[in-house]
C-alpha atoms as a PDB file:
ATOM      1  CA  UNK A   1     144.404  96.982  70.752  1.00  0.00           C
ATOM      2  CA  UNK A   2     141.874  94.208  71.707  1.00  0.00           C
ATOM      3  CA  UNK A   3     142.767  90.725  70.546  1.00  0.00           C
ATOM      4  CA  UNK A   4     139.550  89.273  72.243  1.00  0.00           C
ATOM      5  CA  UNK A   5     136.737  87.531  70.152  1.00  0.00           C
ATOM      6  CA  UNK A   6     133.779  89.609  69.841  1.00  0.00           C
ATOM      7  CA  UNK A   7     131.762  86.427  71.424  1.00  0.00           C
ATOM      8  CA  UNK A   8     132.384  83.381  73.166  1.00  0.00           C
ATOM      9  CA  UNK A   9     130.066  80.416  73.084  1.00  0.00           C
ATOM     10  CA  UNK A  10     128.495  79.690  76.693  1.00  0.00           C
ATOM     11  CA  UNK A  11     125.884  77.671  75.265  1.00  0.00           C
ATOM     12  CA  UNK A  12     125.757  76.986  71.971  1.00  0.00           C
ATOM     13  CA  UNK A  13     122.330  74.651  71.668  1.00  0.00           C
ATOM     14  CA  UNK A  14     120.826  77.354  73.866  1.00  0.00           C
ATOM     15  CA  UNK A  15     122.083  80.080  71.303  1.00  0.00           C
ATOM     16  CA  UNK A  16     124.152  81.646  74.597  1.00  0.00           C
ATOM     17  CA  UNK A  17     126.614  83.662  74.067  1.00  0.00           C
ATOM     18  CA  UNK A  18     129.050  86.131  76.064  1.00  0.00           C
ATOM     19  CA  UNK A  19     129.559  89.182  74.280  1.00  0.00           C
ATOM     20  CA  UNK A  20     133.554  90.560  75.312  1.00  0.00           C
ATOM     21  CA  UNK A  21     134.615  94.626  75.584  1.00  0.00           C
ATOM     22  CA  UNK A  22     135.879  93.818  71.429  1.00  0.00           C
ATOM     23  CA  UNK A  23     132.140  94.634  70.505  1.00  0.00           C
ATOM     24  CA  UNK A  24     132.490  97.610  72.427  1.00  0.00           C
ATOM     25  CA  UNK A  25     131.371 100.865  70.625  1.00  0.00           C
ATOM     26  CA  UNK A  26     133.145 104.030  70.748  1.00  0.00           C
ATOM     27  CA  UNK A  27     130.068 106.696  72.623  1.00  0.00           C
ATOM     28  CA  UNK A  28     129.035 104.515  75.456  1.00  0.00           C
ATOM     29  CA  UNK A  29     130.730 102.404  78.176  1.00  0.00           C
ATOM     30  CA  UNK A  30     129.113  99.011  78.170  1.00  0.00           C
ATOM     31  CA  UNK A  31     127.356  99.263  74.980  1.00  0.00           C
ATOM     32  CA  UNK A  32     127.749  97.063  71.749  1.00  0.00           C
ATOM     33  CA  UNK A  33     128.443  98.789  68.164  1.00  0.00           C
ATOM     34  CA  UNK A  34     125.889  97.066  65.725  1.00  0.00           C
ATOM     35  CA  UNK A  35     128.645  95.359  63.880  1.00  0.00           C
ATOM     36  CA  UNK A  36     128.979  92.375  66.328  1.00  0.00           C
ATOM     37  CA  UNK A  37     125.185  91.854  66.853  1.00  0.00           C
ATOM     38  CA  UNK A  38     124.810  91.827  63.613  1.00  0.00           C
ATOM     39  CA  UNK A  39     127.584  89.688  62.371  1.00  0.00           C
ATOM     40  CA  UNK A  40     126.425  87.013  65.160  1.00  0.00           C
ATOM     41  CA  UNK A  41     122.472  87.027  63.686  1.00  0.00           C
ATOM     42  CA  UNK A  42     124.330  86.316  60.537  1.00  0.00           C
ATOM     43  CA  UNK A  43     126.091  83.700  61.468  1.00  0.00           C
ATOM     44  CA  UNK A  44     122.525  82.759  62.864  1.00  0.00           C
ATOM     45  CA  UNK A  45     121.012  82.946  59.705  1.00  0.00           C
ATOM     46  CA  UNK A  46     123.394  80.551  58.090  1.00  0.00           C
ATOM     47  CA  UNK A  47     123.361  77.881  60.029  1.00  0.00           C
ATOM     48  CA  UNK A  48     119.346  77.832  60.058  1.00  0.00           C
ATOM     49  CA  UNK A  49     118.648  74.601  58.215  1.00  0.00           C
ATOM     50  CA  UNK A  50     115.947  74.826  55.308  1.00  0.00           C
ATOM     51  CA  UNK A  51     112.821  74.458  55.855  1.00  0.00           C
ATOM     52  CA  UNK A  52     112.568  71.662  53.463  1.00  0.00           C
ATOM     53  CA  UNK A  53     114.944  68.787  52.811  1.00  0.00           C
ATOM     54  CA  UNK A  54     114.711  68.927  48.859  1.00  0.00           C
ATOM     55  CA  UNK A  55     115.207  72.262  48.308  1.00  0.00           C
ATOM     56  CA  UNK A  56     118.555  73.524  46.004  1.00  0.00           C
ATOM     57  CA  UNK A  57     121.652  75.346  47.123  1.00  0.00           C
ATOM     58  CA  UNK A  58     120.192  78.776  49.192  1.00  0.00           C
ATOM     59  CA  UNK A  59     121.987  82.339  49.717  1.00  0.00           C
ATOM     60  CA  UNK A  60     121.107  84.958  52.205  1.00  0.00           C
ATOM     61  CA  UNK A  61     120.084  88.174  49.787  1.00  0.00           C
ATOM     62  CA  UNK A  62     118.494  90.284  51.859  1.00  0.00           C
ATOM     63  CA  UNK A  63     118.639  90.864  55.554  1.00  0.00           C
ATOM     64  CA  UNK A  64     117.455  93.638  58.287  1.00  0.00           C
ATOM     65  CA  UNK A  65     118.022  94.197  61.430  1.00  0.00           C
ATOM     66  CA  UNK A  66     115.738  96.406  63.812  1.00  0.00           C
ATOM     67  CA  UNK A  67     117.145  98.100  66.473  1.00  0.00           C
ATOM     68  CA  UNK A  68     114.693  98.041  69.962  1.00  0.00           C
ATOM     69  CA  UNK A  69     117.327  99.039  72.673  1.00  0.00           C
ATOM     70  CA  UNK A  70     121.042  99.373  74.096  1.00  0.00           C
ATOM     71  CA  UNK A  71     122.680  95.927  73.114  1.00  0.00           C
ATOM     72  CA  UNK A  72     125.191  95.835  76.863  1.00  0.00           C
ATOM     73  CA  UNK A  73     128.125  94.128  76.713  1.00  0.00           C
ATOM     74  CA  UNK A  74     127.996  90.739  78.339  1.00  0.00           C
ATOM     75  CA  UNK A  75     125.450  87.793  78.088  1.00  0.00           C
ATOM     76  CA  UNK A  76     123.062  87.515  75.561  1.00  0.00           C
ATOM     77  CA  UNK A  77     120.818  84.748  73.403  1.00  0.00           C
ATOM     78  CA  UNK A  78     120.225  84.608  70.273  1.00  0.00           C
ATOM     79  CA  UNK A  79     116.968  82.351  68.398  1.00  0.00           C
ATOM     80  CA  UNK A  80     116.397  81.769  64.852  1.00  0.00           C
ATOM     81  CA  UNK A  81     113.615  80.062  63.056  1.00  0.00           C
ATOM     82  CA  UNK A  82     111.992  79.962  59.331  1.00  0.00           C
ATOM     83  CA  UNK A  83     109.046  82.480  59.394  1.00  0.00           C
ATOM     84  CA  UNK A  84     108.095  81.389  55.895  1.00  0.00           C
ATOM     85  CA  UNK A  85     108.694  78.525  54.285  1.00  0.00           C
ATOM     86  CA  UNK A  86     109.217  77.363  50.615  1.00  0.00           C
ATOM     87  CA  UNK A  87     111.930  75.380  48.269  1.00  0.00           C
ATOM     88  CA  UNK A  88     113.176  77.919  46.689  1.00  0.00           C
ATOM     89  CA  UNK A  89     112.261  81.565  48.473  1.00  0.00           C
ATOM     90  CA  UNK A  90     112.685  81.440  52.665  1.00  0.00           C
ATOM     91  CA  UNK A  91     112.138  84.373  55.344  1.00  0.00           C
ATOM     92  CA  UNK A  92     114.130  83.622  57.964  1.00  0.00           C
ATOM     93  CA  UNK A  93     113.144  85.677  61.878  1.00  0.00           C
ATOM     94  CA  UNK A  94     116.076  86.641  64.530  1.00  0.00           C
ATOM     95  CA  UNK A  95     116.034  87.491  68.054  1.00  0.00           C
ATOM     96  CA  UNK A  96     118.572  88.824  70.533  1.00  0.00           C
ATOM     97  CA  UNK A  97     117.675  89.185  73.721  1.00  0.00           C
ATOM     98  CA  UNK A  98     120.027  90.085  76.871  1.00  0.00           C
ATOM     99  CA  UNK A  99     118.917  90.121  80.448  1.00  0.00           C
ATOM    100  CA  UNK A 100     115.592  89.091  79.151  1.00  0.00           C
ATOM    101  CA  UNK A 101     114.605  92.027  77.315  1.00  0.00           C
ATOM    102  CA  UNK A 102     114.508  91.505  73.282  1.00  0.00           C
ATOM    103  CA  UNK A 103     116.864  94.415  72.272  1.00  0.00           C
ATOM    104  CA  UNK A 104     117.319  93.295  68.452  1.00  0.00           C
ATOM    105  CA  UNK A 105     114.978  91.808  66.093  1.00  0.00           C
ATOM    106  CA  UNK A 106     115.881  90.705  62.110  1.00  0.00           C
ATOM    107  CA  UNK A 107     114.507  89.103  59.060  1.00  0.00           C
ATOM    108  CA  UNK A 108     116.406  87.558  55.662  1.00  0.00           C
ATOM    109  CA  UNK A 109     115.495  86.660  52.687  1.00  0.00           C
ATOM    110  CA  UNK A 110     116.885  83.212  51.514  1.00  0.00           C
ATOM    111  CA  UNK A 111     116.606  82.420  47.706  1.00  0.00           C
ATOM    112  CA  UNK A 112     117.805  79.799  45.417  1.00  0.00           C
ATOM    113  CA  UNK A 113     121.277  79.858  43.668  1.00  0.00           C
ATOM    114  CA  UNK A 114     120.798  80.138  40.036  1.00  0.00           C
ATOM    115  CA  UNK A 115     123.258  80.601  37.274  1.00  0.00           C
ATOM    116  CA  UNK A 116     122.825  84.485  36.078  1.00  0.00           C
ATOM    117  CA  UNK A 117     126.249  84.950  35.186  1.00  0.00           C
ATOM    118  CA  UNK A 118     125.691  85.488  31.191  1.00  0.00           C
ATOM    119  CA  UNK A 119     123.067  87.923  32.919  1.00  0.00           C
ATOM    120  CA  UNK A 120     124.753  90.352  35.176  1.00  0.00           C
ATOM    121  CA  UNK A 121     124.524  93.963  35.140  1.00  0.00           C
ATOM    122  CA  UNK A 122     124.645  96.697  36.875  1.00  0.00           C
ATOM    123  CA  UNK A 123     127.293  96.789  39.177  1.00  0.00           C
ATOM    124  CA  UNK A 124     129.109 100.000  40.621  1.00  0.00           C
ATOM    125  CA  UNK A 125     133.013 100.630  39.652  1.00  0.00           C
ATOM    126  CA  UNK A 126     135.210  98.565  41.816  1.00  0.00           C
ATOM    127  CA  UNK A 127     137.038 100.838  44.669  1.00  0.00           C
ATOM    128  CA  UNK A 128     140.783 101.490  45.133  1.00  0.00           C
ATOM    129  CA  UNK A 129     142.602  98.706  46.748  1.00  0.00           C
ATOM    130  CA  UNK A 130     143.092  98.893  50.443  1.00  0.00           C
ATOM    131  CA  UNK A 131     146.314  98.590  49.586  1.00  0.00           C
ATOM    132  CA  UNK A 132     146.658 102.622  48.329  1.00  0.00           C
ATOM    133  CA  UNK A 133     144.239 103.671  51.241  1.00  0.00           C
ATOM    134  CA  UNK A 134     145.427 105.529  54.388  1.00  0.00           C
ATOM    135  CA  UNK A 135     145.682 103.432  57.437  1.00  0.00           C
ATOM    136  CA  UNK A 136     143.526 104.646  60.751  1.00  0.00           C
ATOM    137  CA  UNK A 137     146.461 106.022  62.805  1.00  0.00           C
ATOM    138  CA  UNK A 138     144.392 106.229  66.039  1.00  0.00           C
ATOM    139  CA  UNK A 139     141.077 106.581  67.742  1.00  0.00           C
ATOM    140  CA  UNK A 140     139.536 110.378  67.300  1.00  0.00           C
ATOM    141  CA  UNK A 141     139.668 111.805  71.060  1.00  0.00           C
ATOM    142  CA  UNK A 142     137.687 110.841  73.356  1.00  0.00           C
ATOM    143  CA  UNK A 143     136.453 107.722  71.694  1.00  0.00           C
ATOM    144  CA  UNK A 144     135.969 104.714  73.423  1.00  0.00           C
ATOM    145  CA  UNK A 145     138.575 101.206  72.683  1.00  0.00           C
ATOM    146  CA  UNK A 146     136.730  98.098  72.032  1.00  0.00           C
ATOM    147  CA  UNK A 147     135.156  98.046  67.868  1.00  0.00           C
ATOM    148  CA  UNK A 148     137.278 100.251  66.553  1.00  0.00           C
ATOM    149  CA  UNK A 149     140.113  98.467  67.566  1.00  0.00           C
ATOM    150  CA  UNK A 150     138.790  94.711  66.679  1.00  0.00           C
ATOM    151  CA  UNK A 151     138.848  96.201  62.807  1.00  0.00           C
ATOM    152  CA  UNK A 152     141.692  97.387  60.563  1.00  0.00           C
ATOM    153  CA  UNK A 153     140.546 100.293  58.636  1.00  0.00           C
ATOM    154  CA  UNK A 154     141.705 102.276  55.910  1.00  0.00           C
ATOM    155  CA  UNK A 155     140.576 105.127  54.237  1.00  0.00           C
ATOM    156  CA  UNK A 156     140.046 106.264  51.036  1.00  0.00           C
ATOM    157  CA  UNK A 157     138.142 109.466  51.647  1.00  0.00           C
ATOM    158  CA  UNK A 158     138.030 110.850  54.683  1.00  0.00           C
ATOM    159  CA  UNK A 159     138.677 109.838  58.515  1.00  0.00           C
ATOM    160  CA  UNK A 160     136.130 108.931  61.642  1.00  0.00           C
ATOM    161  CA  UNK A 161     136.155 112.828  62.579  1.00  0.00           C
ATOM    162  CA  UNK A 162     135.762 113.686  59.196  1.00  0.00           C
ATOM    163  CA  UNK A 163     132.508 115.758  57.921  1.00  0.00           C
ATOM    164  CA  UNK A 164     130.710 114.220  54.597  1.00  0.00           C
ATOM    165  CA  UNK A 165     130.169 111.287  52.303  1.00  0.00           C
ATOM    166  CA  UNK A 166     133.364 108.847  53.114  1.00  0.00           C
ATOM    167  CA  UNK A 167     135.186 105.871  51.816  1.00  0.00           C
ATOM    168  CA  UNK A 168     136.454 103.241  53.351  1.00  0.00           C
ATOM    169  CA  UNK A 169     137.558  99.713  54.203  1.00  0.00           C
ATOM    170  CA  UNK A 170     137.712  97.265  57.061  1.00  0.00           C
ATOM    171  CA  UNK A 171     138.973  93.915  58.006  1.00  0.00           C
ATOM    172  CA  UNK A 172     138.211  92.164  61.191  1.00  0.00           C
ATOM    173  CA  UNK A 173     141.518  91.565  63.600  1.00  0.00           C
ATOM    174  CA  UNK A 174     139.302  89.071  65.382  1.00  0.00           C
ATOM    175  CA  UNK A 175     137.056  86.266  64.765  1.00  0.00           C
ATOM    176  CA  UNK A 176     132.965  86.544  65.413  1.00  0.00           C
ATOM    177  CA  UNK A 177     133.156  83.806  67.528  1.00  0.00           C
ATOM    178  CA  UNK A 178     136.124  82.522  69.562  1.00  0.00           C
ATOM    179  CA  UNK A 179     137.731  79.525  67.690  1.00  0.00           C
ATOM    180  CA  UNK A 180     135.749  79.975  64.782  1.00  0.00           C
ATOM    181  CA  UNK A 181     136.754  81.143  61.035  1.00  0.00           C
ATOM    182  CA  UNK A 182     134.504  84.349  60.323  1.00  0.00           C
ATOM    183  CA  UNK A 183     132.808  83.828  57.058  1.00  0.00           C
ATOM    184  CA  UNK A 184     133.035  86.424  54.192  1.00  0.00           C
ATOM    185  CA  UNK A 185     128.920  87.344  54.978  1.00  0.00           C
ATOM    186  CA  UNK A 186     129.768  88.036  58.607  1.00  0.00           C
ATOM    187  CA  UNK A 187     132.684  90.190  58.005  1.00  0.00           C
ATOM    188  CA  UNK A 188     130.561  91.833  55.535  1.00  0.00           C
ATOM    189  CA  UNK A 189     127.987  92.628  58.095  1.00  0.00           C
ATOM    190  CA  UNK A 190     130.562  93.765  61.118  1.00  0.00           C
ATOM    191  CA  UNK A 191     131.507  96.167  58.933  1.00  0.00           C
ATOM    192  CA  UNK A 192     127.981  97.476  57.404  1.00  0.00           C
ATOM    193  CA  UNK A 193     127.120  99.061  60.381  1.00  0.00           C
ATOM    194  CA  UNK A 194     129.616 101.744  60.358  1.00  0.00           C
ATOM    195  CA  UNK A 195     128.099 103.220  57.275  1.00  0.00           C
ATOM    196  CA  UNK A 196     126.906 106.064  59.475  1.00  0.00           C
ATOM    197  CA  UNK A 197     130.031 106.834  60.974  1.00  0.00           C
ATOM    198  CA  UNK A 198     131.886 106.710  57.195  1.00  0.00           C
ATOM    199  CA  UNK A 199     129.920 109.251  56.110  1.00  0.00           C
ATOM    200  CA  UNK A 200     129.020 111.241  59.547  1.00  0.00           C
ATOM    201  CA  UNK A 201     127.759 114.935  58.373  1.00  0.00           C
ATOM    202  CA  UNK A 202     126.767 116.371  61.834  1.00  0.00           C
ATOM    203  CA  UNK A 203     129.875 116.682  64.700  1.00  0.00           C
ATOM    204  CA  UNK A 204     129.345 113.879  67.209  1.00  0.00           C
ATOM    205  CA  UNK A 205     130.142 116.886  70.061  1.00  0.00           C
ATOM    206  CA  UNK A 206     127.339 118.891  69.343  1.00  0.00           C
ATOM    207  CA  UNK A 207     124.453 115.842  67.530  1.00  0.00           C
ATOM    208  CA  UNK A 208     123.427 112.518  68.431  1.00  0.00           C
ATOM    209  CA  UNK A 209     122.650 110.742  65.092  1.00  0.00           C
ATOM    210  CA  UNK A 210     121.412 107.385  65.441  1.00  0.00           C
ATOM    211  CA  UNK A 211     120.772 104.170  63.516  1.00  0.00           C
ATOM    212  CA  UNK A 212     117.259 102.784  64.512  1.00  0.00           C
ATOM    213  CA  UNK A 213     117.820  99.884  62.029  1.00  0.00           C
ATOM    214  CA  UNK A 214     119.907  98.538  59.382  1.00  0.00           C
ATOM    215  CA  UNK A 215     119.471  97.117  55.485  1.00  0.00           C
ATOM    216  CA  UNK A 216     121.539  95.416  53.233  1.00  0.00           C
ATOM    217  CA  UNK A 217     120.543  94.208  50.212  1.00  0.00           C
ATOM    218  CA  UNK A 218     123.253  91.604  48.394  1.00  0.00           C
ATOM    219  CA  UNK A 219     123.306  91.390  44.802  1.00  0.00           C
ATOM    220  CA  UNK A 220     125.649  88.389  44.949  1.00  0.00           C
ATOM    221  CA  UNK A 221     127.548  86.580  48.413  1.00  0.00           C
ATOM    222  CA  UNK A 222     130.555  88.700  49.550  1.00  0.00           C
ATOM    223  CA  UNK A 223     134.066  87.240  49.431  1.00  0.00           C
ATOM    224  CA  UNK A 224     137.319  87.747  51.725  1.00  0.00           C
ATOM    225  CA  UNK A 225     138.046  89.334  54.874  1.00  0.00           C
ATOM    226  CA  UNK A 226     137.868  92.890  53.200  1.00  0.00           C
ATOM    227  CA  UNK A 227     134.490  95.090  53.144  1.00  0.00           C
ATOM    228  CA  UNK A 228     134.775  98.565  51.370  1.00  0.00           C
ATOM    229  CA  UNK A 229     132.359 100.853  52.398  1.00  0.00           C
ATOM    230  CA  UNK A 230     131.010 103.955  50.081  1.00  0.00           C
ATOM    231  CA  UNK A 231     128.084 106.291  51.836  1.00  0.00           C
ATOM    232  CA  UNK A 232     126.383 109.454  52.346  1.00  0.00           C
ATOM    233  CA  UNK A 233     124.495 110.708  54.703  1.00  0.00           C
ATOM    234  CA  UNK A 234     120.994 112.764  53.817  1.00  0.00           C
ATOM    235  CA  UNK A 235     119.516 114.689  57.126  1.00  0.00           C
ATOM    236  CA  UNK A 236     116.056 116.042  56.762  1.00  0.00           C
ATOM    237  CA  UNK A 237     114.261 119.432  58.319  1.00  0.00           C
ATOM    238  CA  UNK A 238     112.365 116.991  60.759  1.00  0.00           C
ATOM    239  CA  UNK A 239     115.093 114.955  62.873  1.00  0.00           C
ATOM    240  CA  UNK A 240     115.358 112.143  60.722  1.00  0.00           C
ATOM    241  CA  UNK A 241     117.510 111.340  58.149  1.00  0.00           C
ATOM    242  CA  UNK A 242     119.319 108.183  56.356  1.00  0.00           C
ATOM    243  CA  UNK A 243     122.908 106.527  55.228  1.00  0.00           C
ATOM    244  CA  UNK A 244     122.760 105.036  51.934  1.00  0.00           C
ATOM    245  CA  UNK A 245     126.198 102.987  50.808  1.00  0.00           C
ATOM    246  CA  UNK A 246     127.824 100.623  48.364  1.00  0.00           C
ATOM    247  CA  UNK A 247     129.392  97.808  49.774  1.00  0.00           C
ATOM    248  CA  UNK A 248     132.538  96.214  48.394  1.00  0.00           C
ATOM    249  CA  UNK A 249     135.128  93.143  48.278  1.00  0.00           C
ATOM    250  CA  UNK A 250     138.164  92.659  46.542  1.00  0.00           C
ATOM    251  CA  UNK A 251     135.942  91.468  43.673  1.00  0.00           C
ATOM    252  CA  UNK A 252     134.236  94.015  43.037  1.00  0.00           C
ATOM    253  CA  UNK A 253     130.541  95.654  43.950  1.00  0.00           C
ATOM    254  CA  UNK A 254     128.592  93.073  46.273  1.00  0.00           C
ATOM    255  CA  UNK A 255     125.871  94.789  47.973  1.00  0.00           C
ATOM    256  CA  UNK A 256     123.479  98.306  48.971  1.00  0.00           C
ATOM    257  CA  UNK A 257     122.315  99.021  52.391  1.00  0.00           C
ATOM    258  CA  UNK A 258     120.562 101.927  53.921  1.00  0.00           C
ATOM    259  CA  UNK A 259     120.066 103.208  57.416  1.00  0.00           C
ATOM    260  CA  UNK A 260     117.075 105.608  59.030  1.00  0.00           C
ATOM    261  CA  UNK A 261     118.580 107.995  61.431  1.00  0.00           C
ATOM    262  CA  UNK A 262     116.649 109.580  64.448  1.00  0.00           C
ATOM    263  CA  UNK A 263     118.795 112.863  64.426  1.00  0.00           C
ATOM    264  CA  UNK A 264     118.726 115.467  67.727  1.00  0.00           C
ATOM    265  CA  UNK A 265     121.007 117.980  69.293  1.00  0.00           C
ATOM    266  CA  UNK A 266     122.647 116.882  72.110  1.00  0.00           C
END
């Protein structure tokens, strides 16, 4: 079971980083699940100071994350700036590159903290408790360590080699970034990712089903170390299809996302 960070700063005014075999994914040697990458342009996101010095309290409510190549584990930089700016409504632009080639781009949507609460609707039925959900005994065969291992999941519906719409939750064993406290938002988003292997309708022997970018769409900031995942998968006629899941905390409903597949045979 890894115990390493998923990062370690090399330079942190320089937005270096060293990605370590904990961001692993499970499919390809050397590669990086989107959980990590994404968690770190997170954390990115956060610390990006406003664009201007009067504006109120801001949240992240919105961000996505385009998908341009293989993120390899190792060395990598990450950039943030405001793309547009305003008091109370920012866009914030990401950038990963590794070895000089950009292989993830993203975008957010920061808006002002308001008081709603005599106003909020909507929200899906909390899930079961981690608590009553089955622990993941081990990896499926054949799967790579390195992800997998850096979470504790549990499952409500459903296992990794499982066919159909899942359920599930996960809690990072280790932080985002070495010596650092991983905030409830970048748990949430180490865990989004997996959405498509929750609720994986096409055996990984036989179809390559990939993610070519990733949404999430918060209706109100995650809390805890917990993220509960609910999805289904949709696969079209035409090789494309998408993931579409509820995200959860031990509160409650906190967020949708949705992810466009590039389906094939193998």
């Amino acid at each position: 079971m890894s115990e390493e960070p998923f990062y370690r700063i090399v330079d942190e005014s320089a937005g270096r980083y060293h990605a370590t075999m904990s961001t692993a994914g499970p499919w390809f040697a050397g590669a990086q699940h989107l959980g990590p990458p994404s968690a770190l342009l997170v954390r990115a996101f956060e610390r990006c100071a406003p664009s201007r010095p009067d504006a109120p309290p801001l949240q992240l409510s919105r961000y996505t994350i385009e998908i341009l190549g293989v993120v390899s584990v190792g060395d990598l930089e990450v950039r943030t700036w405001v793309e547009r700016p305003g008091r109370t409504i920012e866009m914030l632009a990401a950038e990963m590159t590794a070895g000089g080639r950009a292989v993830l781009r993203a975008r957010a949507w920061r808006l002002a903290i308001t008081d709603t609460a005599d106003a909020a609707v909507g929200a899906a039925a909390p899930l079961p408790a981690p608590e009553v959900a089955a622990p993941q005994a081990e990896r499926p065969h054949g799967w790579l360590p390195g992800y997998l291992d850096a979470v504790e999941w549990r499952w409500l519906d459903g296992q990794w080699d499982d066919l159909g719409p899942g359920r599930a939750w996960g809690r990072l064993r280790v932080p985002v970034v070495e010596g650092e406290e991983s905030t409830p938002l970048q748990s949430l988003a180490a865990i989004a990712d997996s959405a498509n292997g929750v609720a994986a309708s096409l055996p990984m022997k036989d179809w390559l089903f990939v993610n070519t970018e990733l949404s999430v769409h918060l209706h109100r900031p995650p809390t805890g170390a917990w993220t509960g995942i609910d999805a289904t998968t949709a696969i079209g006629p035409t090789g494309t299809g998408t993931v579409t899941a509820t995200l959860f905390d031990l509160d409650g409903h906190a967020a949708h996302i949705a992810q466009e597949l590039t389906v094939r045979r193998r």
